[in-house]
Protein backbone atom coordinates (compact mmCIF):
# COMPACT_ATOMS: atom_id res chain seq x y z
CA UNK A 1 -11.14 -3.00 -1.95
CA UNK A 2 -7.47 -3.22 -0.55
CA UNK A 3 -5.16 -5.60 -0.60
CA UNK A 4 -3.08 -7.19 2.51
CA UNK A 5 0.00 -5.04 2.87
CA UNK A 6 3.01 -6.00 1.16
CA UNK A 7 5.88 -6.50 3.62
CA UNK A 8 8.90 -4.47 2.08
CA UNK A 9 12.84 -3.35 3.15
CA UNK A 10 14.85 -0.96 1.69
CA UNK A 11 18.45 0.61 2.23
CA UNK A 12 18.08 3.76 4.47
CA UNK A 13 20.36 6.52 4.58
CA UNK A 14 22.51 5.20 7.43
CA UNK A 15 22.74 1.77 5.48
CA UNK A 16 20.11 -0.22 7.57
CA UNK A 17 17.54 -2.10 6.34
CA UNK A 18 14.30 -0.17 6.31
CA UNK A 19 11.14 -1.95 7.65
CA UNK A 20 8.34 -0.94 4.92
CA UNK A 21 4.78 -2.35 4.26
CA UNK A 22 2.70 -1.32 1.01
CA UNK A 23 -0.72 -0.81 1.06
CA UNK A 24 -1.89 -1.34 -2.55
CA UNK A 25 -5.33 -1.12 -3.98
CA UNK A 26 -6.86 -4.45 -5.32
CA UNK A 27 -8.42 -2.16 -8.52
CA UNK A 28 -6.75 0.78 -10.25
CA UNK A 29 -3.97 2.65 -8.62
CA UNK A 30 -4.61 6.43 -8.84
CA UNK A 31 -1.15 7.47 -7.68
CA UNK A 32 1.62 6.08 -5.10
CA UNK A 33 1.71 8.40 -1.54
CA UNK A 34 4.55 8.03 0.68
CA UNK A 35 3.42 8.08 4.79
CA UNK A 36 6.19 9.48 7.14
CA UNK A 37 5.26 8.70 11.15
CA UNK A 38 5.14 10.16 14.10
CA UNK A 39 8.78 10.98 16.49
CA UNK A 40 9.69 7.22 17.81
CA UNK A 41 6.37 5.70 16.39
CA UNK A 42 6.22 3.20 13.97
CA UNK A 43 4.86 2.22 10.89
CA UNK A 44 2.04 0.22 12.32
CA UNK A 45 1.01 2.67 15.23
CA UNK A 46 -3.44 2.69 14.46
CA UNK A 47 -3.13 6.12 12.68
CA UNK A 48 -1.08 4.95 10.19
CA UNK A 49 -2.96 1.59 9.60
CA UNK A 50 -6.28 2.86 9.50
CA UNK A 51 -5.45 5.86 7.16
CA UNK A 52 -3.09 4.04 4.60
CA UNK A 53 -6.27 1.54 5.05
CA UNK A 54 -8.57 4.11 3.94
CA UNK A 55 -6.58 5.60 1.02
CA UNK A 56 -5.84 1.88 -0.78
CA UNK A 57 -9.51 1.42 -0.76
CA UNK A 58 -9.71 4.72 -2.92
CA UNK A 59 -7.60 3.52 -5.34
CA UNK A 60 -4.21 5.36 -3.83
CA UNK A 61 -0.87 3.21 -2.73
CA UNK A 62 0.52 4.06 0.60
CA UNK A 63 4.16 3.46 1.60
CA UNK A 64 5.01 3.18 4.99
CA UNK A 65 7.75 2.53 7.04
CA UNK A 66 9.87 2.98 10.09
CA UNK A 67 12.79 5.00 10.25
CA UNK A 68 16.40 3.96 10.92
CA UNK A 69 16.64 2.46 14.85
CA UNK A 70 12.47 1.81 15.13
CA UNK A 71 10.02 -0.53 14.61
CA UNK A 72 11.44 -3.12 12.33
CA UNK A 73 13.91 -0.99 10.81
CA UNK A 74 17.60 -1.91 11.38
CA UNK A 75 20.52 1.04 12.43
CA UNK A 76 20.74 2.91 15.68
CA UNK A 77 18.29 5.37 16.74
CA UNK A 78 20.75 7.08 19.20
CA UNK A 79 22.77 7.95 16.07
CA UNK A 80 19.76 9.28 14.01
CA UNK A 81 18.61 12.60 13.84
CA UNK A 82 15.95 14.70 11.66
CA UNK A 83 18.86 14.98 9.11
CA UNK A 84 18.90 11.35 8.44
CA UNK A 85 14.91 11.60 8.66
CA UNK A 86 14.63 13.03 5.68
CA UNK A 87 17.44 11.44 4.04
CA UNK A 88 15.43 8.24 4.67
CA UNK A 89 12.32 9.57 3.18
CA UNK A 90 14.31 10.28 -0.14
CA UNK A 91 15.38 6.57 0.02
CA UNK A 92 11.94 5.69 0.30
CA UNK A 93 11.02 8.09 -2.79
CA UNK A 94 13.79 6.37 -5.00
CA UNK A 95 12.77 2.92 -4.11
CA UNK A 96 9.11 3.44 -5.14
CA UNK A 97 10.35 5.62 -7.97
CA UNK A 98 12.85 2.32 -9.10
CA UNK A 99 10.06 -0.57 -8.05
CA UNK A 100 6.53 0.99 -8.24
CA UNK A 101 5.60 4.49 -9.09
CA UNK A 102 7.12 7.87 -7.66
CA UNK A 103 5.46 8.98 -4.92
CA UNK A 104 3.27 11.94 -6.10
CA UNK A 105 1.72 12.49 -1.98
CA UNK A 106 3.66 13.11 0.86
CA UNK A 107 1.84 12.34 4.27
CA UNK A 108 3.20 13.37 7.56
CA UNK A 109 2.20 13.00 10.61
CA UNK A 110 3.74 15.02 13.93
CA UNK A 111 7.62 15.27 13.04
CA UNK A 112 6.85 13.62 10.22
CA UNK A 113 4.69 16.02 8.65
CA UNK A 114 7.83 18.65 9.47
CA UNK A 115 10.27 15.84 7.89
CA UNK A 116 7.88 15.61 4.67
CA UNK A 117 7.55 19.28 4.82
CA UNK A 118 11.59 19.45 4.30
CA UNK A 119 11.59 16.64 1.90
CA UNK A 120 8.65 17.63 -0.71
CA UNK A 121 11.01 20.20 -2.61
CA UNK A 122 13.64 17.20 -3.40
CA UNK A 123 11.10 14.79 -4.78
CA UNK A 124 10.04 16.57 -8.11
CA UNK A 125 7.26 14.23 -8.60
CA UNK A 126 5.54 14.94 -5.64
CA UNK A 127 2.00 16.72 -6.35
CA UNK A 128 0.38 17.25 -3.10
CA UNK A 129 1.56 17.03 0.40
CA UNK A 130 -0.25 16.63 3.68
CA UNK A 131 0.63 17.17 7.37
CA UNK A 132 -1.06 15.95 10.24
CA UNK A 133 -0.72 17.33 14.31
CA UNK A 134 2.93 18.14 12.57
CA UNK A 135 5.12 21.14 14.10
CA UNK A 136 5.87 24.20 12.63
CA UNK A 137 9.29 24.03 13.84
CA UNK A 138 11.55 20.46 13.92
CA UNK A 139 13.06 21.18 17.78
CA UNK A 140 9.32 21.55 18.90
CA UNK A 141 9.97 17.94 19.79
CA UNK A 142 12.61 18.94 22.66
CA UNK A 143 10.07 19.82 25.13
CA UNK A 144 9.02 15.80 25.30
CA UNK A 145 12.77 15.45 26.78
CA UNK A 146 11.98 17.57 29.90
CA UNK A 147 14.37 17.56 32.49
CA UNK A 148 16.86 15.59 30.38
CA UNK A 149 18.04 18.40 28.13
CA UNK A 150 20.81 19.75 30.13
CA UNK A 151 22.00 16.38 30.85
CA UNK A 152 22.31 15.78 27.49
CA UNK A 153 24.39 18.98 26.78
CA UNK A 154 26.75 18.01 29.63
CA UNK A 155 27.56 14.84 28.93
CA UNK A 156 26.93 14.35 25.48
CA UNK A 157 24.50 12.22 25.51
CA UNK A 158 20.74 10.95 27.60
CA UNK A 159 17.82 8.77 28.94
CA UNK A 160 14.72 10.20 28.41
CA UNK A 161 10.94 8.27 28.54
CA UNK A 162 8.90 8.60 25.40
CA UNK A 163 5.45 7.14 25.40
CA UNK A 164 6.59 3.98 28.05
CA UNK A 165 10.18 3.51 26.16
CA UNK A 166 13.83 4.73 27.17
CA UNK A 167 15.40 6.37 24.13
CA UNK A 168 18.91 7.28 23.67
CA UNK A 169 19.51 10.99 22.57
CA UNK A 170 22.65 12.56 21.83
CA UNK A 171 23.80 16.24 21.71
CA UNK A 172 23.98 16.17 18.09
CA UNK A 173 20.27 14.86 17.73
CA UNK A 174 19.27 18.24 19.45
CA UNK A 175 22.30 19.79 17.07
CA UNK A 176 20.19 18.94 14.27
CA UNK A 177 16.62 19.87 15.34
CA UNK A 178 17.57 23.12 16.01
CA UNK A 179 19.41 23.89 12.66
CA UNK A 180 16.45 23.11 10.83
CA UNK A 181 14.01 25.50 9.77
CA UNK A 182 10.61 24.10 8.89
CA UNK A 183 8.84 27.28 8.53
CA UNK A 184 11.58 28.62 5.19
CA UNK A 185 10.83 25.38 3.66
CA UNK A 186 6.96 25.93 3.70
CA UNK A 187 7.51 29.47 2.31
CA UNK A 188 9.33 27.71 -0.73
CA UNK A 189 6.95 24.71 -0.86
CA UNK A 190 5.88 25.40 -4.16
CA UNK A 191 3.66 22.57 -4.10
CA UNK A 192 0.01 22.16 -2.50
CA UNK A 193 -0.28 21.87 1.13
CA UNK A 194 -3.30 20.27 3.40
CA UNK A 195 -2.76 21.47 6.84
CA UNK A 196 -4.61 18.99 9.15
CA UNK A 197 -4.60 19.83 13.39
CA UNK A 198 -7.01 18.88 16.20
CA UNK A 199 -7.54 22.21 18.46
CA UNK A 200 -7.59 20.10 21.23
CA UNK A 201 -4.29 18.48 20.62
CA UNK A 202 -1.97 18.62 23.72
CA UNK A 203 1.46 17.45 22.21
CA UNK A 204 1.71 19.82 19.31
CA UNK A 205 -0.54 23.13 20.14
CA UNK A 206 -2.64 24.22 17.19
CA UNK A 207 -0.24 27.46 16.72
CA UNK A 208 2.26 24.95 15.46
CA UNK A 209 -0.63 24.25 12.22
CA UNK A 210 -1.69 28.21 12.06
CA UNK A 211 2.40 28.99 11.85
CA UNK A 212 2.44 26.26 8.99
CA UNK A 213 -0.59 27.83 7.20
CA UNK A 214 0.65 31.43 7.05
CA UNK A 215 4.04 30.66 5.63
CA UNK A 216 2.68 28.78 2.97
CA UNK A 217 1.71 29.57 -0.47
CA UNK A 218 -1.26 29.26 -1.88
CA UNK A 219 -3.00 26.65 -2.47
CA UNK A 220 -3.09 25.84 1.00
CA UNK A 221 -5.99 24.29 2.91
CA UNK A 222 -6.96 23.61 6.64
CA UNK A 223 -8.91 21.05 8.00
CA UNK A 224 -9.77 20.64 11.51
CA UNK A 225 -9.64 17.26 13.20
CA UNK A 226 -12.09 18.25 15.75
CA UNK A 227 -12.23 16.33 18.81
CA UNK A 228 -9.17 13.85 18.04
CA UNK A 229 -6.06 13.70 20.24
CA UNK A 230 -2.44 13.99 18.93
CA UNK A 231 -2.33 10.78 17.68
CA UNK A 232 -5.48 9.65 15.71
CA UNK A 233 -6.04 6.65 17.96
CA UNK A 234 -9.96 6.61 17.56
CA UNK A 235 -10.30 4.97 14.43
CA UNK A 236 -13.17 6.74 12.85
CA UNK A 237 -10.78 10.36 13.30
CA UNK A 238 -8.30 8.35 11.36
CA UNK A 239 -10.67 7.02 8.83
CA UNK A 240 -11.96 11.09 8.60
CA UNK A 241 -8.75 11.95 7.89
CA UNK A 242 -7.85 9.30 5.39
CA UNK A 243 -11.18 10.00 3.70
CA UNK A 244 -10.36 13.75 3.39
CA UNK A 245 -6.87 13.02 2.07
CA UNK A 246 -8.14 11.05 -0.40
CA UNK A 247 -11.02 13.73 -1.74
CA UNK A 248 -8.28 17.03 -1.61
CA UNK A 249 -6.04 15.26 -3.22
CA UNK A 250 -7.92 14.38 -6.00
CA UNK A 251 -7.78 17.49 -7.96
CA UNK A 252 -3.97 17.61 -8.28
CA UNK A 253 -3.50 13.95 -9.42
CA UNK A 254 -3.72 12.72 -13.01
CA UNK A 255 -6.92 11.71 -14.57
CA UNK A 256 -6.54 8.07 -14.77
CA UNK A 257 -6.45 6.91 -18.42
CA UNK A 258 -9.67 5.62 -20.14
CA UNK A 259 -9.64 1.97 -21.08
CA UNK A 260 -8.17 0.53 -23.92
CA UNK A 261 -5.81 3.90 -24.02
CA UNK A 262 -2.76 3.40 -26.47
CA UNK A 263 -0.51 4.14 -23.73
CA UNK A 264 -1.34 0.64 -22.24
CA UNK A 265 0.87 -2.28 -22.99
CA UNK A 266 -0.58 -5.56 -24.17
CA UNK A 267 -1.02 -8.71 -22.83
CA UNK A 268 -0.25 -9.01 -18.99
CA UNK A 269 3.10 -8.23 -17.35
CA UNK A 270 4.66 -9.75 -14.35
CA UNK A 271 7.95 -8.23 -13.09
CA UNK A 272 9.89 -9.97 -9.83
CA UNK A 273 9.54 -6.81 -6.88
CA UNK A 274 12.98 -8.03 -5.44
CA UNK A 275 10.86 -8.77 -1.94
CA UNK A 276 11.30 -12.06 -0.77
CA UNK A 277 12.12 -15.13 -3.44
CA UNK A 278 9.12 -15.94 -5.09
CA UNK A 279 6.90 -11.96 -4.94
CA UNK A 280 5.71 -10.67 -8.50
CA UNK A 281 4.05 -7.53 -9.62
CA UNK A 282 1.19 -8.30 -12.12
CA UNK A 283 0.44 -5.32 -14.53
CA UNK A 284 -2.72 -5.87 -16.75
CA UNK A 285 -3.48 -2.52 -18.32
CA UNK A 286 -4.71 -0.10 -15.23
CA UNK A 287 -4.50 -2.73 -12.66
CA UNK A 288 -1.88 -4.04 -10.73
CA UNK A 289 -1.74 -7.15 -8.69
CA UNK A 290 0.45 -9.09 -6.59
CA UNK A 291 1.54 -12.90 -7.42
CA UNK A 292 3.43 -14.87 -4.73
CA UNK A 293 3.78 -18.53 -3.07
CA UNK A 294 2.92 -19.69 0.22
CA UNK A 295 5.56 -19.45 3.19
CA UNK A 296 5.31 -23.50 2.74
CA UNK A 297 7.43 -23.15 -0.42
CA UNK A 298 9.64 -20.13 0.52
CA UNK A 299 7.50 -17.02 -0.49
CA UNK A 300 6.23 -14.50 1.67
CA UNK A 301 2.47 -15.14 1.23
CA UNK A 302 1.46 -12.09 0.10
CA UNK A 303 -0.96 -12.64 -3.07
CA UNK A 304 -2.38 -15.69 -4.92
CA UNK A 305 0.17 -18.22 -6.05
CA UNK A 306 0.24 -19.12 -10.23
CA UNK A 307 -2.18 -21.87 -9.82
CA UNK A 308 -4.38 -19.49 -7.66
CA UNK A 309 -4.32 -17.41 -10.35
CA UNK A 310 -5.48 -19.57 -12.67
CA UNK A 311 -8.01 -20.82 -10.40
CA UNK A 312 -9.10 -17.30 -10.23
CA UNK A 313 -9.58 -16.96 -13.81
CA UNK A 314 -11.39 -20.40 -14.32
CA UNK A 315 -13.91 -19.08 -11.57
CA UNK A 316 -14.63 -15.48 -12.64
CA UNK A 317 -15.05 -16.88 -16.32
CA UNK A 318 -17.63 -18.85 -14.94
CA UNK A 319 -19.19 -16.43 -13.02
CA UNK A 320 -19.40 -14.03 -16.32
CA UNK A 321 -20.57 -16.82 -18.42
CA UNK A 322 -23.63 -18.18 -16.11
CA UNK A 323 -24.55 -14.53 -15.70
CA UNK A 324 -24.60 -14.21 -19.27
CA UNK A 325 -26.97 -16.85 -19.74
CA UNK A 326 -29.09 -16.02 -16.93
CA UNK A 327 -29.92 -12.79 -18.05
CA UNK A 328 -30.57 -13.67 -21.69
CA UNK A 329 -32.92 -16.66 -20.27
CA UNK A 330 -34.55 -13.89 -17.98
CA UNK A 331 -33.44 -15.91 -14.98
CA UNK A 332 -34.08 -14.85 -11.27
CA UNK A 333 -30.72 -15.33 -9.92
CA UNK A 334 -29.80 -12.69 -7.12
CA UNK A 335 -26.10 -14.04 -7.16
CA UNK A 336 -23.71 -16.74 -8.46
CA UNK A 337 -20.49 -17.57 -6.55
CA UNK A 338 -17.95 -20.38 -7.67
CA UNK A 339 -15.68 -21.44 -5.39
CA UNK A 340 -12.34 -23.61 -7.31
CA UNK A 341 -10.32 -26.40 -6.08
CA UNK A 342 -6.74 -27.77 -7.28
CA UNK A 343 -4.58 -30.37 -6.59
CA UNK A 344 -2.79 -32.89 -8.68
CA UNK A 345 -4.02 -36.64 -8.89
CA UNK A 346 -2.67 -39.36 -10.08
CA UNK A 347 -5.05 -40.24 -13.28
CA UNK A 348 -6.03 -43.53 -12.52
CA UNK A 349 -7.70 -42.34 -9.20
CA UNK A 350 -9.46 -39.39 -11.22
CA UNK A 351 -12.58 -40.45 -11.67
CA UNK A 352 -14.10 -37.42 -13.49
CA UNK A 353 -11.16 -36.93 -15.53
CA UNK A 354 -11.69 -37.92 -19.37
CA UNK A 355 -10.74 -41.01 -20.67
CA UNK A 356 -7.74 -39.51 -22.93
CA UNK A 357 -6.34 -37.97 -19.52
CA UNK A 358 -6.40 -41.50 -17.70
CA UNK A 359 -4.71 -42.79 -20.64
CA UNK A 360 -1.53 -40.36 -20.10
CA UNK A 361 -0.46 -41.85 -17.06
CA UNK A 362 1.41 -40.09 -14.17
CA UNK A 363 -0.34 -37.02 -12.14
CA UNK A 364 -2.89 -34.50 -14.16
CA UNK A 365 -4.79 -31.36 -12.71
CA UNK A 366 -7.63 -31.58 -11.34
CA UNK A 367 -9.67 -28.25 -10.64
CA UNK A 368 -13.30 -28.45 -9.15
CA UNK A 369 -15.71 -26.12 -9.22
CA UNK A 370 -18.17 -25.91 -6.33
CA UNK A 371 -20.99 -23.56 -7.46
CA UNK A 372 -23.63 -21.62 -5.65
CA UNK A 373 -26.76 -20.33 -7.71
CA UNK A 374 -29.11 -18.28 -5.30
CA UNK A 375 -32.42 -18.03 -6.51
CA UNK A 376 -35.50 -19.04 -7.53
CA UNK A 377 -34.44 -22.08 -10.17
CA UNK A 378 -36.26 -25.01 -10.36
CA UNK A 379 -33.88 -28.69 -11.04
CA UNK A 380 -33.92 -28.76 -14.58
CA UNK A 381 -32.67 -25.07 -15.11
CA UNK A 382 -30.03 -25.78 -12.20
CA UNK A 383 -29.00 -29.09 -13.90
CA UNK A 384 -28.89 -26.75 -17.29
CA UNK A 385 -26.61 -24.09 -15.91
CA UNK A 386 -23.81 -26.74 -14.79
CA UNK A 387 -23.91 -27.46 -18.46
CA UNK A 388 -23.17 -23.97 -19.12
CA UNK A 389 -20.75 -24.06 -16.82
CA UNK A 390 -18.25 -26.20 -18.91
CA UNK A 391 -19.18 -23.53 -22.20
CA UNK A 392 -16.70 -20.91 -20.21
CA UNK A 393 -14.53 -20.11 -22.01
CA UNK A 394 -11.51 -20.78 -19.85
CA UNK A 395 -12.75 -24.02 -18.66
CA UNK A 396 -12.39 -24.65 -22.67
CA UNK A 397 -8.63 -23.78 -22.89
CA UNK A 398 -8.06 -25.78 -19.96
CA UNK A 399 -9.23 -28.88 -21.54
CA UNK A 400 -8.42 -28.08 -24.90
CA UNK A 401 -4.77 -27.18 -24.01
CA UNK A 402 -3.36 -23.85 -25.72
CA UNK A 403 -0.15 -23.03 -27.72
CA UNK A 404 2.99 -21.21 -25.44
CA UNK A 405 5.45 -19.60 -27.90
CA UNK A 406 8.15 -18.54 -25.85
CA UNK A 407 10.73 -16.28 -26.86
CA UNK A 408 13.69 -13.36 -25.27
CA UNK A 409 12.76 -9.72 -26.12
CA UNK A 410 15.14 -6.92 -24.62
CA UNK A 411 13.96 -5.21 -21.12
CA UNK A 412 11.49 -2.32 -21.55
CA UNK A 413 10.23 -3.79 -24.66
């Protein structure tokens, strides 16, 4: 299961703000892989949606976002060039590296997979790396400007169409492509490399992925992408692809650590992520969640808020607990589902609430729990699991009240 994706901005290499979403897994996160797009795509083109998608549901973190001058991202594009490319995929390294997890899979697609291609040597925790429909060679991209090329050279500077929209490019943009050499940096990869082409694909020619292939080092893979075009927009080719990813990569990643390892703090950990005013990384052992508030109050909406939370944890303890019971009893009950409200009354109006509550005055918190018992159960046993109900555990603490000792400890401790 995957979360929504975290909306995210980081400094580029230019100094813009960088337009980023995070796609993290709801469960355990096997590792963090870092998604570079296609030439004046975005982020959010299908391709990259459906395979970051894919890859949180199998327990892997995908960062993606647009480079300086597209999508969301701030800067000029006009000014960009593959140079700054790259630069901006090391700034997206060292953010995750400072505010998640180092990246340990590079994913490129088109002239991203050449950018990631340039990139992987500079990022030393970087374990696998994948390109998809990428070039062997960065100024492959020149032939997309047509006529416009000598223009450009004359005057310093162009129009040319790309996909429906007018782009900018500069002399120095086609400077830079052609100074680059993709094909050195695959012979000195060093790392493991997934080569990933369609043979049908008309805007970078499958020599570009059998160029890639022979000037890398083993281990080295290919995988063709059969009937798909250039740029993965039938979602079950991007799904493929993402579910490929996920299974090659697999054997160069950690082992995730067993349960209860020593290497796991204690207790649960929430850390501010620096996105937004209110956003919170929740770390409880192997999992990690995301705590926020509403847009109402100022946050960017992007996980449960505290009381959620604690709604959430009322709920699945009762959930546990009823099952408990129902199996020891040798109920037939094919599913139970509580569903928990909150809101604060004013304890005169609460009519459910114990009499010591009423007595305090002022507003108290009221949660309700709406539960669903499908199965075969006649009214007595139904009226006899409510009553379990309020032996949960949590429901207890919530009643009973619990001790908070609250003290300063230094950071990392």
């Amino acid at each position: 299961m995957a979360t929504r994706p975290l909306k995210l901005e980081f400094d580029g290499a230019r100094g813009a703000r960088l337009a980023a979403r995070l796609d993290l897994p709801a469960g355990k996160i096997r590792a963090f892989a870092l998604f570079a797009h296609c030439f004046t795509c975005s982020k959010d083109i299908p391709a990259a949606r459906h395979i970051a998608g894919t890859l949180s549901m199998e327990g892997i973190a995908v960062l993606r976002f647009d480079f300086t001058g597209l999508g969301g991202s701030g800067g000029d594009f006009s000014s960009t060039g593959f140079s700054s490319n790259v630069e901006d995929l090391k700034r997206a390294a060292d953010f995750l590296r400072q505010n998640y997890e180092a990246p340990q899979i590079l994913i490129g697609h088109s002239l991203g997979g050449a950018a990631v291609l340039s990139v992987a040597s500079d990022i030393p925790e970087v374990r696998a790396v994948v390109t998809i429909g990428a070039p062997s060679e960065a100024d492959h991209v020149i032939h997309n400007f047509k006529g416009a090329v000598d223009l450009i050279r004359s005057e310093g500077k162009g129009e040319v169409d790309l996909a429906g929209r007018t782009f900018t490019i500069r002399s120095e943009f086609l400077d830079d492509l052609e100074e680059q050499s993709v094909r050195d940096k695959v012979s000195r990869l060093g790392k493991p490399l997934l080569v990933m082409h369609a043979p049908l694909d008309e805007t970078v020619g499958i020599d570009n992925a059998t160029n890639i292939f022979i000037a890398a080092r083993h281990p080295k893979s290919f995988v063709s992408l059969d009937k798909a075009d250039h740029l993965l927009t039938r979602s079950d080719d991007a799904a493929y692809a993402a579910r490929v990813i996920a299974g090659w990569v697999s054997g160069y990643l950690d082992k995730p650590a067993a349960t209860g390892s020593s290497e796991l703090k204690a207790g649960v950990e929430v850390v501010e992520t620096g996105q937004g005013k209110f956003q919170a990384m929740v770390v409880s052992g192997e999992h990690r969640l995301i705590a926020d508030e509403p847009a109402d109050y100022g946050g960017l909406d992007s996980g449960p808020s505290p009381y959620g939370y604690l709604s959430a944890a009322l709920g699945a303890c009762t959930v546990m607990t009823l099952r408990m019971y129902a199996d020891r009893k040798g109920l037939s009950i094919d599913r139970i589902g509580t569903r928990v409200l909150h809101d604060k009354v004013h304890a005169v109006d609460c009519e459910d609430c114990a009499d010591e509550l009423k007595a305090r005055g002022g507003k108290v918190d009221r949660f309700e729990r709406l539960i669903t018992l499908e199965g075969d159960l006649d009214e007595p046993t139904r009226t006899r699991m409510l009553e379990i109900a309020d032996k949960c555990p949590v429901h207890r603490t919530l009643e009973a009240g619990a001790a908070v000792v609250t003290r300063e400890v230094k950071p990392g401790t």
